[in-house]
Protein backbone atom coordinates (compact mmCIF):
# COMPACT_ATOMS: atom_id res chain seq x y z
CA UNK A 1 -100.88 102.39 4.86
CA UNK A 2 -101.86 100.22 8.16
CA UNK A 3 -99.68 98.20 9.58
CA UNK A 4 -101.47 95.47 10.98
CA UNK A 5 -100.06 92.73 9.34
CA UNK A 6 -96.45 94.68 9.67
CA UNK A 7 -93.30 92.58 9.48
CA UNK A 8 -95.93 89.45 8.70
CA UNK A 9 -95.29 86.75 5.51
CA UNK A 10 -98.28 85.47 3.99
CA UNK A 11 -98.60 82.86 1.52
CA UNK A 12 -101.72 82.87 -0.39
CA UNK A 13 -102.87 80.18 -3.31
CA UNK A 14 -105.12 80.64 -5.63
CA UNK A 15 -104.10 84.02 -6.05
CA UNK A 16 -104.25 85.04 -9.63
CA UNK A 17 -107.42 86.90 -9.91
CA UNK A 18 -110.77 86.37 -7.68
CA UNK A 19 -111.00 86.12 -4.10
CA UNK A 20 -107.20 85.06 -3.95
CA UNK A 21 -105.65 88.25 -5.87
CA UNK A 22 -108.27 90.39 -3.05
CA UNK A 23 -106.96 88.55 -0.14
CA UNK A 24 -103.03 89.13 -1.61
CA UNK A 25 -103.95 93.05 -2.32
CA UNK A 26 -105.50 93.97 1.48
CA UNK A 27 -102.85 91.56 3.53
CA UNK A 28 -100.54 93.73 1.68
CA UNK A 29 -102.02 96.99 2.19
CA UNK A 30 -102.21 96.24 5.62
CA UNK A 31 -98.25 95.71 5.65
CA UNK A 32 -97.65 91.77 5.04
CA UNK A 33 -95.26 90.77 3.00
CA UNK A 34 -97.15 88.32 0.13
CA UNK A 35 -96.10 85.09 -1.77
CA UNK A 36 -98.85 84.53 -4.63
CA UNK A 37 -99.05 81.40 -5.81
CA UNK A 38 -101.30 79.98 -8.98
CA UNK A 39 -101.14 77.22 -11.82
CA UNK A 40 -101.78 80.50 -13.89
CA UNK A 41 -98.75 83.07 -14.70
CA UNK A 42 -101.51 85.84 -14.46
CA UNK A 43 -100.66 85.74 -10.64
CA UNK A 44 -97.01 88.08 -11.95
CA UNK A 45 -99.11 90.58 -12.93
CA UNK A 46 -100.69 90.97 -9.61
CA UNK A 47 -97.46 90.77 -7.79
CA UNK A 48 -96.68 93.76 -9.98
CA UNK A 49 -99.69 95.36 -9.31
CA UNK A 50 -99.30 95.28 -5.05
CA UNK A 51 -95.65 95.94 -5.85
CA UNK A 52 -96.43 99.54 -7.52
CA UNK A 53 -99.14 100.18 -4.81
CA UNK A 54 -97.62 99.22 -1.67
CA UNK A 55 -93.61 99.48 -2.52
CA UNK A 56 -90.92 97.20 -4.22
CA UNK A 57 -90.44 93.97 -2.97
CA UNK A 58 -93.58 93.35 -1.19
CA UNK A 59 -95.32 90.48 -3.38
CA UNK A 60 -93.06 87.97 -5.28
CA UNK A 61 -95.41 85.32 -7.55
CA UNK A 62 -94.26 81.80 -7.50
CA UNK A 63 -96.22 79.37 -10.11
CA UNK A 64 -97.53 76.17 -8.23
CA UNK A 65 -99.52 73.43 -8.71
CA UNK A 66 -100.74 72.98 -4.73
CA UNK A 67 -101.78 69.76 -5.45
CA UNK A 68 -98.04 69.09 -6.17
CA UNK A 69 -96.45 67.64 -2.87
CA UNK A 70 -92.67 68.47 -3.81
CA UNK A 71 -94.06 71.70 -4.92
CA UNK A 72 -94.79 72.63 -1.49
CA UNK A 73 -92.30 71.51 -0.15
CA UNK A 74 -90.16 74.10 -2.39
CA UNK A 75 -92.47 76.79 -1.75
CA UNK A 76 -91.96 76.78 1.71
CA UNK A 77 -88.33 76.33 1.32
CA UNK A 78 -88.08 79.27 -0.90
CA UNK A 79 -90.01 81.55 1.86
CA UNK A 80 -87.85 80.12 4.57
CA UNK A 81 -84.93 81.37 2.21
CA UNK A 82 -86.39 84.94 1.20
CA UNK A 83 -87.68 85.83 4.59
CA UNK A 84 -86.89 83.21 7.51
CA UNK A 85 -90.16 83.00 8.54
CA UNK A 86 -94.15 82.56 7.90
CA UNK A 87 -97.00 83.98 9.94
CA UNK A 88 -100.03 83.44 7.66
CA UNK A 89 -101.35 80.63 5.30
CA UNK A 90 -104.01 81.31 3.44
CA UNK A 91 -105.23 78.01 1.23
CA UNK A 92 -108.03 79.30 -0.99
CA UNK A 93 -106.85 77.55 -4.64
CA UNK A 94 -110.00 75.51 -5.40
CA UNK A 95 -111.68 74.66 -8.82
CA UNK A 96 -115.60 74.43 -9.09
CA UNK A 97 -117.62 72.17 -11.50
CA UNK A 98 -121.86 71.53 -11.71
CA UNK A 99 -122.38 67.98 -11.72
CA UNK A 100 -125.13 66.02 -9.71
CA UNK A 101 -124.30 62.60 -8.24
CA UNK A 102 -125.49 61.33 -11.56
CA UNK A 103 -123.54 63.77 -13.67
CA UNK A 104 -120.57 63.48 -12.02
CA UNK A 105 -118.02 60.41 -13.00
CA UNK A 106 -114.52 59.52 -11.08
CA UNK A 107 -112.20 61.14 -12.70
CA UNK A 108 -114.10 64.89 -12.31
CA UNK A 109 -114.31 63.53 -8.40
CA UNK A 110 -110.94 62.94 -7.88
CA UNK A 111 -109.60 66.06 -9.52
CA UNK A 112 -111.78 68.86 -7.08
CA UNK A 113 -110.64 66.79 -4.48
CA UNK A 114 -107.19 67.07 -4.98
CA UNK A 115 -107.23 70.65 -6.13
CA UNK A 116 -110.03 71.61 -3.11
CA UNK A 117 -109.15 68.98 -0.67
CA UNK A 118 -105.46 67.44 -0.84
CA UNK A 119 -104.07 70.93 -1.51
CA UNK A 120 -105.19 72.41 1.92
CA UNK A 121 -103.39 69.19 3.79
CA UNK A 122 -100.39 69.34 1.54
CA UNK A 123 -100.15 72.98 2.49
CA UNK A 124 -100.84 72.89 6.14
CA UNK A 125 -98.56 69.86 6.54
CA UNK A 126 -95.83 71.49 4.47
CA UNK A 127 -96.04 75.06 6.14
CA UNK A 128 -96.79 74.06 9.93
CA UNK A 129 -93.16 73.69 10.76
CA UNK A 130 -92.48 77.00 9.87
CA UNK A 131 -95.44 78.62 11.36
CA UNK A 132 -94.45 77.06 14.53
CA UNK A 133 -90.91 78.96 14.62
CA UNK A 134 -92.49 82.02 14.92
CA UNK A 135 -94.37 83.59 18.03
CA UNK A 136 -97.78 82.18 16.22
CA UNK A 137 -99.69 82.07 13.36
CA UNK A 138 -102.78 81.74 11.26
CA UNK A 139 -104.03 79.13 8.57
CA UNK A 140 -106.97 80.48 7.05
CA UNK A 141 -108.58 77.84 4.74
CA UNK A 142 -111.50 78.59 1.88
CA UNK A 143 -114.26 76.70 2.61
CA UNK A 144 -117.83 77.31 1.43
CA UNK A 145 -121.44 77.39 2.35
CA UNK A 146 -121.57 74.67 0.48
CA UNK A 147 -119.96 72.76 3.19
CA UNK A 148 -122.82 73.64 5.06
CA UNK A 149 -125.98 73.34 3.10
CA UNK A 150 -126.53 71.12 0.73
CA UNK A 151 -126.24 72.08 -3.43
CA UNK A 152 -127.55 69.03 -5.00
CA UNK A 153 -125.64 70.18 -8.92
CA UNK A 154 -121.88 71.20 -7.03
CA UNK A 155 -121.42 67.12 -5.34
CA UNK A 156 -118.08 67.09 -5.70
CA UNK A 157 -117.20 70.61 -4.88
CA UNK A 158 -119.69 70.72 -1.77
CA UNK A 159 -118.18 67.24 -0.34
CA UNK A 160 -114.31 68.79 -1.09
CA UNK A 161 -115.20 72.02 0.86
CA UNK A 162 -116.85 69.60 4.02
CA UNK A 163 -113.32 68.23 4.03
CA UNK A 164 -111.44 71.07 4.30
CA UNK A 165 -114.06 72.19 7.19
CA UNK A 166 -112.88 68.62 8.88
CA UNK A 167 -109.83 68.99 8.35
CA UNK A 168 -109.45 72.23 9.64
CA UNK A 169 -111.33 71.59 13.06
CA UNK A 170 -108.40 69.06 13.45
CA UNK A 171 -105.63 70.78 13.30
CA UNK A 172 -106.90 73.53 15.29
CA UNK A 173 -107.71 71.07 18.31
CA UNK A 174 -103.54 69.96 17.15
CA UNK A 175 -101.97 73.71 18.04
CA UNK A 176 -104.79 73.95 20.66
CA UNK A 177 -103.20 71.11 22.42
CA UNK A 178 -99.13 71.63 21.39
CA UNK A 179 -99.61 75.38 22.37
CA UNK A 180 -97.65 76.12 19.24
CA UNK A 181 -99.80 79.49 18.75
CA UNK A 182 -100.62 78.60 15.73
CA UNK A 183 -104.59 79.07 14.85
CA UNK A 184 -106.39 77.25 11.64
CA UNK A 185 -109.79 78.84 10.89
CA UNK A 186 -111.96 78.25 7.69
CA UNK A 187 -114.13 80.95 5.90
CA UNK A 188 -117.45 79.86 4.26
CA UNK A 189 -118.68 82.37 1.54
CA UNK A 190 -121.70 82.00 -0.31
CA UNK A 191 -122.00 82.60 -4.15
CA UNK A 192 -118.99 85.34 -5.08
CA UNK A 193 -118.91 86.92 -8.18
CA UNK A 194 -115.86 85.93 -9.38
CA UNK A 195 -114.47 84.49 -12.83
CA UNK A 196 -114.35 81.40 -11.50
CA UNK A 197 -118.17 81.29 -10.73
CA UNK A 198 -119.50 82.53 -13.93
CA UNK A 199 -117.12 79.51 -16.27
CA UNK A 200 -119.96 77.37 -14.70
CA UNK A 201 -122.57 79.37 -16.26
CA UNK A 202 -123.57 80.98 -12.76
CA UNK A 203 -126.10 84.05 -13.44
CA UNK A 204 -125.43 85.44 -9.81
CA UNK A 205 -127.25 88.68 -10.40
CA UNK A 206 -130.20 86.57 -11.28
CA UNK A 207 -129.31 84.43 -8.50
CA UNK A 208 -129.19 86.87 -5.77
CA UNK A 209 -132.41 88.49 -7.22
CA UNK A 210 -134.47 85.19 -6.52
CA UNK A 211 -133.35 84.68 -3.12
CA UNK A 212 -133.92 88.14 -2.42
CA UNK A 213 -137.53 87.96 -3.49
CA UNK A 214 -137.60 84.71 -1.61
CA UNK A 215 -136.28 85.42 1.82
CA UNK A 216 -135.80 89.35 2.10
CA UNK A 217 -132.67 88.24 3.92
CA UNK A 218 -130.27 87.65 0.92
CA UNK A 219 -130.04 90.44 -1.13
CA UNK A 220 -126.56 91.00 -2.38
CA UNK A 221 -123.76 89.14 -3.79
CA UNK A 222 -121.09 88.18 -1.93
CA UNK A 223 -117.62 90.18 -3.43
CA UNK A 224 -114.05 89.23 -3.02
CA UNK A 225 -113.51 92.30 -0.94
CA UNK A 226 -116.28 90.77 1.69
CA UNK A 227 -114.22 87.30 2.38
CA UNK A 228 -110.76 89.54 1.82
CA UNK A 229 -111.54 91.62 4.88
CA UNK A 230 -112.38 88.38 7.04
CA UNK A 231 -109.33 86.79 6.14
CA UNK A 232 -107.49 89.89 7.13
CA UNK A 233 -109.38 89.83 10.11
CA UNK A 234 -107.97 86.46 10.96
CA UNK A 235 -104.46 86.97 9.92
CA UNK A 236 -103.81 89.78 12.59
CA UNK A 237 -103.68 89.59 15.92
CA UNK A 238 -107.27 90.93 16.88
CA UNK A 239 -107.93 87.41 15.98
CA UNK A 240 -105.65 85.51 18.31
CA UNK A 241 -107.89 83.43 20.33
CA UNK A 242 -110.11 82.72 17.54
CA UNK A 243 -108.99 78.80 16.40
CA UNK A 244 -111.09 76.02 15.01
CA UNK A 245 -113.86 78.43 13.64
CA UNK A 246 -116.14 78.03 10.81
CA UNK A 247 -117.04 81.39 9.89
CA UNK A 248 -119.99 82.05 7.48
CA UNK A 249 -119.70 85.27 4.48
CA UNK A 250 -122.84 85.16 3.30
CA UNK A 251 -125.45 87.39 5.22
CA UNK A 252 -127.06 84.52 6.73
CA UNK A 253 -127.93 82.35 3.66
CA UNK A 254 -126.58 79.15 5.05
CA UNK A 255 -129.53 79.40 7.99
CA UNK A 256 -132.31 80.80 6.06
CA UNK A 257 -134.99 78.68 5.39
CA UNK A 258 -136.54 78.26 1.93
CA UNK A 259 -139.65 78.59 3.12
CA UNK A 260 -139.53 81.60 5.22
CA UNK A 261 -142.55 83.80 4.32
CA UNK A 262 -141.89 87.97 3.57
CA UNK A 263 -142.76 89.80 6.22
């Protein structure tokens, strides 16, 4: 097993299945030690899961609702407790719905952005102190190419990942300037097969297939392995002077025209 996330705590939301469950497996196949956290129980199972794999005591689940603000401020409480210390946050809970600017009312606004939005400065806010103790950190936060690029029938979801982008180039200009160590990055993946995508009725194979024809640039899916191996690219060291970066997974599809012709 490699160690380089060795003697490293990582908390990672969202982590029941999907891209958060991929990003809890690697980090701790790479030696972290990993909190999961979901709304969803199903996260125990993969605790168990990493637990058989990688040896006892490696992943504890702790249920959460990160758009709780007490909640996080248990959570990191608890981790303090369990291990005296956090290296790596990595803030990818985030719910997706299709709705146009005309589809889409207040009350299915407010709720992606305090699931996709709120939940990343709750987090950061709540965790920072902590991160700070040690000799550095990482906060890794899920953004999206739709942050990016425009998706006229995902408003609310595409102006909640923007945010987090926003937010994130803040508080990496913060650490930049305290010299705390501490780095805040955001990934931006592009359509993921995950179970999350296909409850919106998503037919990604199709999906990819079109843009492929289209572009001959964008021929694959992206997979939760794919953003998994970035964000353990950014929890380790390798990454250390890498802060305030908005890092595309998505072979290019957030600067490929529509229009390009085949070639």
């Amino acid at each position: 097993m490699s160690q380089r996330l060795q003697d490293k705590v990582a908390i990672i939301t969202g982590a029941s299945r999907g891209v958060g469950a991929a990003n809890a497996q690697l980090l701790a196949k790479h030696g972290a030690k990993v909190v999961l956290t979901d709304i969803s129980a199903e996260g125990e199972k993969v605790a168990a899961d990493i637990n058989q794999t990688c040896g006892l005591d490696t992943a504890i689940f702790v249920k959460q609702d990160v758009s709780d603000e007490q909640g996080w401020t248990d959570l990191i409480a608890q981790v303090e407790q369990k291990y005296g210390r956090l290296d790596i946050l990595v803030n990818n809970a985030a719910i997706l719905k299709h709705a146009s600017i005309t589809d889409e009312d207040y009350s299915g606004w407010q709720k992606i952005m305090k699931i996709n939005t709120d939940s990343v400065f709750l987090g950061t806010h709540a965790a920072l102190p902590l991160l700070e103790k040690g000799n550095g950190g990482s906060i890794i936060n899920m953004s999206s190419s739709s942050a990016i690029m425009g998706m006229p029938h995902f408003v609310a979801y595409s102006a909640s990942k923007a945010a987090v982008r926003g937010l994130t180039q803040s508080v990496a200009v913060y650490c930049s300037q305290k010299q705390n160590k501490v780095r805040c990055n955001t990934i931006h993946p592009d359509a993921i097969a995950t179970p999350m995508s296909m409850e919106v009725g998503m037919d990604l194979a199709q999906k990819g297939k079109n843009v492929a024809d289209r572009t001959r640039v964008m021929n694959f899916i992206c997979t939760p392995d794919a953003v998994a191996n970035t964000v353990l690219f950014l929890a380790s060291d390798e990454s250390s002077h890498i802060n305030g970066a908005a890092i595309p997974v998505d072979n290019a599809a957030t600067i490929t025209p529509p229009y390009l012709p085949n070639s």
